[in-house]
PDB file of N, CA and C in Angstrom:
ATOM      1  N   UNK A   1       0.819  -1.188   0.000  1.00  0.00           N
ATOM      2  CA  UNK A   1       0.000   0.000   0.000  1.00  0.00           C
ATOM      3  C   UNK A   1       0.866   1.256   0.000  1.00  0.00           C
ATOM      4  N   UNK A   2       1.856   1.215   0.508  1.00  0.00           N
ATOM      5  CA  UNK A   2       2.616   2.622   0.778  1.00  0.00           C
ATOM      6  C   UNK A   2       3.172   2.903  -0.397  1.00  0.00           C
ATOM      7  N   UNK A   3       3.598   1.561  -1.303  1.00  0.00           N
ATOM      8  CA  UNK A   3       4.245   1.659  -2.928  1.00  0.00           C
ATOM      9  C   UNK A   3       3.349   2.746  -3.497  1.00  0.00           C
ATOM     10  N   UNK A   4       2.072   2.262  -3.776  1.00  0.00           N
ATOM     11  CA  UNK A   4       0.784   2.893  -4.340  1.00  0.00           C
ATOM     12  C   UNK A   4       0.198   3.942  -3.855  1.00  0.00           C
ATOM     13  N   UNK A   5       0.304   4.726  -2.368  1.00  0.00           N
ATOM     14  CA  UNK A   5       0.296   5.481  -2.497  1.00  0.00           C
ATOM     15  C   UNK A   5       1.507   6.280  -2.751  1.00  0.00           C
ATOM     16  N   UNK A   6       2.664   5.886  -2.858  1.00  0.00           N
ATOM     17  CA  UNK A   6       4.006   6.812  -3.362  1.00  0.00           C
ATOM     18  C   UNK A   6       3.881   7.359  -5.129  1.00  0.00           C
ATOM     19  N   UNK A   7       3.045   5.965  -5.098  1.00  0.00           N
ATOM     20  CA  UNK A   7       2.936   6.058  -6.781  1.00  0.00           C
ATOM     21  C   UNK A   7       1.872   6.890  -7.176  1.00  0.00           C
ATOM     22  N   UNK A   8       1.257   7.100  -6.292  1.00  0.00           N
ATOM     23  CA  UNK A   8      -0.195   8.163  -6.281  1.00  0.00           C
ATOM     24  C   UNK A   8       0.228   9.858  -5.958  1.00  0.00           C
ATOM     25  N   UNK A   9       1.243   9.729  -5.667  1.00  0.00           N
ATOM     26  CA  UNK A   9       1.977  11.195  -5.410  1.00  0.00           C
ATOM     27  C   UNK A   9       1.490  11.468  -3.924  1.00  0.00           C
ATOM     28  N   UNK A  10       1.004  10.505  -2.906  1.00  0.00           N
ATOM     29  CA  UNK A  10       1.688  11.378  -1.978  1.00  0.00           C
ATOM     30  C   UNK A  10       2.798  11.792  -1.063  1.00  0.00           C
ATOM     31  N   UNK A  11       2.621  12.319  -0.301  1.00  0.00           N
ATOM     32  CA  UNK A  11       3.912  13.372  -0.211  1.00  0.00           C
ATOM     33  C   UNK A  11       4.553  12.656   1.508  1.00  0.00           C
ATOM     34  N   UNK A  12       3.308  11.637   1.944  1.00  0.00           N
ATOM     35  CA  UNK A  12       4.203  11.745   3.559  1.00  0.00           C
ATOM     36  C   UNK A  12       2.864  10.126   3.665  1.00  0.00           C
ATOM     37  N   UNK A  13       3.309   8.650   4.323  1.00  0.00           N
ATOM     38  CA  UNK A  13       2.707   7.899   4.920  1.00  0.00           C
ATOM     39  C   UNK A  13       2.389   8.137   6.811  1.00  0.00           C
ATOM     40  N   UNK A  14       1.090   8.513   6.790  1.00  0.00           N
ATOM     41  CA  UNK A  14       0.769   8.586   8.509  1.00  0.00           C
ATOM     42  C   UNK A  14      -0.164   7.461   8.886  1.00  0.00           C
ATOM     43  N   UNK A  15       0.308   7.092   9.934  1.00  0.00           N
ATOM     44  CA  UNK A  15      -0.094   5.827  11.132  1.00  0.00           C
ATOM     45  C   UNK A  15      -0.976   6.219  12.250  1.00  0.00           C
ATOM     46  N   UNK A  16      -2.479   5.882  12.440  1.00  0.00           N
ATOM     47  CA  UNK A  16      -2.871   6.439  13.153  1.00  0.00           C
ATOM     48  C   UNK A  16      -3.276   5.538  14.009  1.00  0.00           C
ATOM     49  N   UNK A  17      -3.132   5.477  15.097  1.00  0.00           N
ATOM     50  CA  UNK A  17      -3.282   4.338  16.433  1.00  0.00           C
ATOM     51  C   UNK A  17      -4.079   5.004  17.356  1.00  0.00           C
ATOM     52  N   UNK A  18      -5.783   5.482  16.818  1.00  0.00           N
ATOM     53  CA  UNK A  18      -6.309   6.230  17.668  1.00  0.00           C
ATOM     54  C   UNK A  18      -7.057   5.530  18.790  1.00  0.00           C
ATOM     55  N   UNK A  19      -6.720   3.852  18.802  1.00  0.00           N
ATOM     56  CA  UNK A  19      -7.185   3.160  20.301  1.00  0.00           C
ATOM     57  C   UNK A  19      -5.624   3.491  20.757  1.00  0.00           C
ATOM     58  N   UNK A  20      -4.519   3.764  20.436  1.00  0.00           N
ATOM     59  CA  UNK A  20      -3.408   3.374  21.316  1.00  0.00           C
ATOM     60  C   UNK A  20      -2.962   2.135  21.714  1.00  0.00           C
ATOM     61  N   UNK A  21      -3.928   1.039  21.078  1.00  0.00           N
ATOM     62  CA  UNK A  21      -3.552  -0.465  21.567  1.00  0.00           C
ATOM     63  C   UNK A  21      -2.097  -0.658  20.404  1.00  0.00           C
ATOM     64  N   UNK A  22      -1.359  -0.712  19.497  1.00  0.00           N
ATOM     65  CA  UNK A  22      -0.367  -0.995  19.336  1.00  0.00           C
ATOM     66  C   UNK A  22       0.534  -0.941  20.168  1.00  0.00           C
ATOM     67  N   UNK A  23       1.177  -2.046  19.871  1.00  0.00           N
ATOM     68  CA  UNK A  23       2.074  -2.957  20.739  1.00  0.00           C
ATOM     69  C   UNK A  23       3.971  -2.634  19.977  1.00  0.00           C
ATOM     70  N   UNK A  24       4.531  -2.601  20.999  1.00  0.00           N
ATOM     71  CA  UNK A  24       6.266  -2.183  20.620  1.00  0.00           C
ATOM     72  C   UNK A  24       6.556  -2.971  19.829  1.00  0.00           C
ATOM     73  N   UNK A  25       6.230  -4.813  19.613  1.00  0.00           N
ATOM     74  CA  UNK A  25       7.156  -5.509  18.509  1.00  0.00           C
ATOM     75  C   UNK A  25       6.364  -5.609  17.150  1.00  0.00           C
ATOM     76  N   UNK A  26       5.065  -5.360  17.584  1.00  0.00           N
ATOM     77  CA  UNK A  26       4.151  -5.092  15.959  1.00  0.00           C
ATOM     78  C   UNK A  26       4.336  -3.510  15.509  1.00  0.00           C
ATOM     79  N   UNK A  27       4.503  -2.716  15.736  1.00  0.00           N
ATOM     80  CA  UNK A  27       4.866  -1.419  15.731  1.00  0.00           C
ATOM     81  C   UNK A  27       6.603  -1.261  14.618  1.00  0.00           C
ATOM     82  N   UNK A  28       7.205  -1.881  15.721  1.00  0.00           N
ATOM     83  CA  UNK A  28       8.609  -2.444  15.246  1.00  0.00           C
ATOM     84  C   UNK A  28       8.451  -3.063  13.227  1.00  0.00           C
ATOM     85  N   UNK A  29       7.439  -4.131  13.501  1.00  0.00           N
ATOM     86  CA  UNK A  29       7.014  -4.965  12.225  1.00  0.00           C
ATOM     87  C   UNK A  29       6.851  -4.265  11.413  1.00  0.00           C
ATOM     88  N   UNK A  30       6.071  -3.167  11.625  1.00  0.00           N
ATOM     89  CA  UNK A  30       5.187  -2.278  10.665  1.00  0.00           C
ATOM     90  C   UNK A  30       5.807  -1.680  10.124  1.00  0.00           C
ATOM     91  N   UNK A  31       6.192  -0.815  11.164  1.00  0.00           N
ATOM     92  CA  UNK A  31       7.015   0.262  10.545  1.00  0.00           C
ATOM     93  C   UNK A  31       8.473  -0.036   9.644  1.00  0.00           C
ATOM     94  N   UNK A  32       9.472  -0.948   9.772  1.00  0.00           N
ATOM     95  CA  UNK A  32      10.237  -1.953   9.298  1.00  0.00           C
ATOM     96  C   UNK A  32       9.953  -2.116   8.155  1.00  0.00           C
ATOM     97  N   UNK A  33       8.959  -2.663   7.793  1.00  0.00           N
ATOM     98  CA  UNK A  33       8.148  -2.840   6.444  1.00  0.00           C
ATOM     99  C   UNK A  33       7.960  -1.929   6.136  1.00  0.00           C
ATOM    100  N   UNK A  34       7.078  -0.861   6.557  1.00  0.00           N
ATOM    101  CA  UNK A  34       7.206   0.503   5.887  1.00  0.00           C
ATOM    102  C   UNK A  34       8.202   1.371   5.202  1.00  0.00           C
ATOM    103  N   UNK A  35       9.044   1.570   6.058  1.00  0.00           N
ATOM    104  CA  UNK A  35      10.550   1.596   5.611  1.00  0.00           C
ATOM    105  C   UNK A  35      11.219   0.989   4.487  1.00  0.00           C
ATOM    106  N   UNK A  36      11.196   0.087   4.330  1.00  0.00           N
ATOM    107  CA  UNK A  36      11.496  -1.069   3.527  1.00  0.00           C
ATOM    108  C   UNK A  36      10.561  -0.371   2.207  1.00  0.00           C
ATOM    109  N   UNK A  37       9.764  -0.108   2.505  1.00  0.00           N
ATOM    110  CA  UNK A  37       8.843  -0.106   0.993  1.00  0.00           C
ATOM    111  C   UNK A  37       8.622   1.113   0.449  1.00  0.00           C
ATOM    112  N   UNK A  38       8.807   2.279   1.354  1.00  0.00           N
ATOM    113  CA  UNK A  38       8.881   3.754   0.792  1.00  0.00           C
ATOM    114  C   UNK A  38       9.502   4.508   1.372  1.00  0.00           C
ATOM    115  N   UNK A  39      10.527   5.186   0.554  1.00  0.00           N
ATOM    116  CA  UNK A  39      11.152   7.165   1.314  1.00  0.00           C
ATOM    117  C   UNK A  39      10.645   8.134   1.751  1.00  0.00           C
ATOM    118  N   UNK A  40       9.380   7.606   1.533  1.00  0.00           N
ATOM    119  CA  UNK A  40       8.412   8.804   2.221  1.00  0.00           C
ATOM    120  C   UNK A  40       8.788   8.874   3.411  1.00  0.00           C
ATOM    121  N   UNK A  41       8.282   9.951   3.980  1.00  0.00           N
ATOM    122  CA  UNK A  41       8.423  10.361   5.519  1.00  0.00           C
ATOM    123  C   UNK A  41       6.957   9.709   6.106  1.00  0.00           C
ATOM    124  N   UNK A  42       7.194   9.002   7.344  1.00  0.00           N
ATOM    125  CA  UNK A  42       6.866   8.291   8.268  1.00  0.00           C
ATOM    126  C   UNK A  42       5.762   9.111   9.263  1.00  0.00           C
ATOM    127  N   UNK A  43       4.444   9.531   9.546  1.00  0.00           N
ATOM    128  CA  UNK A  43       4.296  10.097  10.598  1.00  0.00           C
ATOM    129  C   UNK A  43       3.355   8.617  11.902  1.00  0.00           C
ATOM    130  N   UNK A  44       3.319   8.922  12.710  1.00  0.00           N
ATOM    131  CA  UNK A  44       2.963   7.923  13.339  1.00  0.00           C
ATOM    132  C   UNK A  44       2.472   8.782  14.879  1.00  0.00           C
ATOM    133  N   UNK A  45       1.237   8.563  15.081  1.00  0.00           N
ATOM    134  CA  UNK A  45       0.182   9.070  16.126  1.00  0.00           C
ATOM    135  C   UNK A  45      -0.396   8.051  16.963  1.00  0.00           C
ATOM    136  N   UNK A  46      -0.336   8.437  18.140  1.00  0.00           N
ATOM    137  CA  UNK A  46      -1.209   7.129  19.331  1.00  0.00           C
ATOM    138  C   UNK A  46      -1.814   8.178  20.671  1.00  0.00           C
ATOM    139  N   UNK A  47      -2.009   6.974  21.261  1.00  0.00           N
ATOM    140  CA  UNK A  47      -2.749   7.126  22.102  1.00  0.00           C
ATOM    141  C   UNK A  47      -1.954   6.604  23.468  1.00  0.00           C
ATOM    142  N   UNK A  48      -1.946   7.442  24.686  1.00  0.00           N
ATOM    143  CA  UNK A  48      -1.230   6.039  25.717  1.00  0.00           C
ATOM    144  C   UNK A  48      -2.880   5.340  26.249  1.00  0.00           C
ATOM    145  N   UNK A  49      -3.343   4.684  25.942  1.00  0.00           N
ATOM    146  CA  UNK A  49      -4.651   4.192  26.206  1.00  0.00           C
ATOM    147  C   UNK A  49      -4.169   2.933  27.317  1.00  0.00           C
ATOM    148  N   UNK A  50      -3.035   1.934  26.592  1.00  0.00           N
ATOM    149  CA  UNK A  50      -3.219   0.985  27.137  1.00  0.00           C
ATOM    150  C   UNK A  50      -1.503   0.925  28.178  1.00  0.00           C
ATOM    151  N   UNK A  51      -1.375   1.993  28.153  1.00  0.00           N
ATOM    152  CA  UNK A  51       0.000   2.161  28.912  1.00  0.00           C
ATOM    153  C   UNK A  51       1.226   1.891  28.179  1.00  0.00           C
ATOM    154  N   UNK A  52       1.127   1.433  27.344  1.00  0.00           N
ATOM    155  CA  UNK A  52       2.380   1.415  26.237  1.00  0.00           C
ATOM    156  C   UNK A  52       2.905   1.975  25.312  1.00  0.00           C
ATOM    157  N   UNK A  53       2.502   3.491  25.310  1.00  0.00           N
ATOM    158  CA  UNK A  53       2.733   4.385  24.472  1.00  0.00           C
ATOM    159  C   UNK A  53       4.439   4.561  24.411  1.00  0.00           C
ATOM    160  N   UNK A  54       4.844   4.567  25.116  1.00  0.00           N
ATOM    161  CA  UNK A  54       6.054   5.278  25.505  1.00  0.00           C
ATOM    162  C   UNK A  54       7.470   3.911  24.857  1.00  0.00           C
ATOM    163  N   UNK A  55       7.187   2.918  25.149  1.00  0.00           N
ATOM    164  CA  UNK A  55       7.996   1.622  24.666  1.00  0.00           C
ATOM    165  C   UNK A  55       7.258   1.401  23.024  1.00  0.00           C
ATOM    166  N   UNK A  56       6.235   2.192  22.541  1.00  0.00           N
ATOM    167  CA  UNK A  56       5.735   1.781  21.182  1.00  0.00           C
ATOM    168  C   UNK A  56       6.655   2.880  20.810  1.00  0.00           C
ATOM    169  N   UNK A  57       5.820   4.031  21.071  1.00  0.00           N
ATOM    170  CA  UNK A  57       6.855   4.769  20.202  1.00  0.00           C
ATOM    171  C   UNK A  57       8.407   4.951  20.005  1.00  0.00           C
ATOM    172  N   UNK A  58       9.500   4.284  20.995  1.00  0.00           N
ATOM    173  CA  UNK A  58      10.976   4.207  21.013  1.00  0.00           C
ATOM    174  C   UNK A  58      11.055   2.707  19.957  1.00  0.00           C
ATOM    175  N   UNK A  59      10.410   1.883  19.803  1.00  0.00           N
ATOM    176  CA  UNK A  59      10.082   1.034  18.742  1.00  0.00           C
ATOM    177  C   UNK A  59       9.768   1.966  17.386  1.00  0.00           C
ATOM    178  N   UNK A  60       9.407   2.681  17.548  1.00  0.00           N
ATOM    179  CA  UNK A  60       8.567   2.988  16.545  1.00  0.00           C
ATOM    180  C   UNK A  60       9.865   3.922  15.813  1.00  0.00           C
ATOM    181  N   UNK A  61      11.196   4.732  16.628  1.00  0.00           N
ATOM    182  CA  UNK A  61      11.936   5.440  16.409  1.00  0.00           C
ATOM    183  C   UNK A  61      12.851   4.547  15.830  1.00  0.00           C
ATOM    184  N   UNK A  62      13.480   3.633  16.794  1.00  0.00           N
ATOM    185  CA  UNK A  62      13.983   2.403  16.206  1.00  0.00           C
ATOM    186  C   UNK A  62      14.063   1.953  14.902  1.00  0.00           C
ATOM    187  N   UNK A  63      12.514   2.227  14.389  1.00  0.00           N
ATOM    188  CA  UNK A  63      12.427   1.440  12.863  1.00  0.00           C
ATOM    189  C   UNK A  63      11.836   2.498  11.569  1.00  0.00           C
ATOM    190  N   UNK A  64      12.640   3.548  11.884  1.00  0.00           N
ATOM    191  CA  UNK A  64      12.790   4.749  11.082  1.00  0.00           C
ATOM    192  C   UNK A  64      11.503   5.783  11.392  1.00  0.00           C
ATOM    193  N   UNK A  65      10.632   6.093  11.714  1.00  0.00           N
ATOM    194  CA  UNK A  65       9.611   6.712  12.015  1.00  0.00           C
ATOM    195  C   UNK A  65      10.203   8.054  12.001  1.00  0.00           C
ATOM    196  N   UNK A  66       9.692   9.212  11.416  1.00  0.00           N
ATOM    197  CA  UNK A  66       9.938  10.257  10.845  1.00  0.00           C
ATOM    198  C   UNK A  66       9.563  11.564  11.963  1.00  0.00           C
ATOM    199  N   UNK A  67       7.937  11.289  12.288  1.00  0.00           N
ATOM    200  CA  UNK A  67       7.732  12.445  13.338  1.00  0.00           C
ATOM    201  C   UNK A  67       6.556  11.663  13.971  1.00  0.00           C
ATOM    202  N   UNK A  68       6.666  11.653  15.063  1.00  0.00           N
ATOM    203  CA  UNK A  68       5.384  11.441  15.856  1.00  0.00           C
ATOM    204  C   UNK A  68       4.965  12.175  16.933  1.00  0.00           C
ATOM    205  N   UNK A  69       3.386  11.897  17.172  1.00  0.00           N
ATOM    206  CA  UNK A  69       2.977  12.612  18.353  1.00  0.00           C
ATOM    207  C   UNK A  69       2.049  11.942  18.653  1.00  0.00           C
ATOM    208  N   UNK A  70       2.076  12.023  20.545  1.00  0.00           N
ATOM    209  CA  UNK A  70       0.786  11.220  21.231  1.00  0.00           C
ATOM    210  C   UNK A  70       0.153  12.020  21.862  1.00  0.00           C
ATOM    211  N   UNK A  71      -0.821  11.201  22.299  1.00  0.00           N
ATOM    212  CA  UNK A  71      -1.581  12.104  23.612  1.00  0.00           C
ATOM    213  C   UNK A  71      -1.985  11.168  24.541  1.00  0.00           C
TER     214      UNK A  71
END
């Protein structure tokens, strides 16, 4: 999907985790793959809902993630 939208012209892939339930080693997965599949810039948004905001998103830095923000 991120190919196609690169190929669609847009300009930036964003991740939106508005339960906050993502988890640090699927996060890790994702984004990894993401990476892997486009130069786009990375944005990535959560939630601390389930208390794991803070170990998702240093995962999430880990595996190239561009800019993020939680709440």
């Amino acid at each position: 999907l991120a190919r196609e939208l690169q190929a669609a012209g847009a300009h930036i892939v964003a991740v939106k985790d508005m339960a906050g339930l993502l988890k640090p080693n699927a996060a890790r997965a994702l984004f990894k793959a993401l990476r892997e599949a486009t130069d786009l810039p990375i944005h990535f948004h959560t939630h601390d809902t389930s208390g794991l905001s803070a170990a998702t998103v240093l995962a999430a830095v880990d595996s190239g993630v561009d800019a993020i923000d939680a709440a």
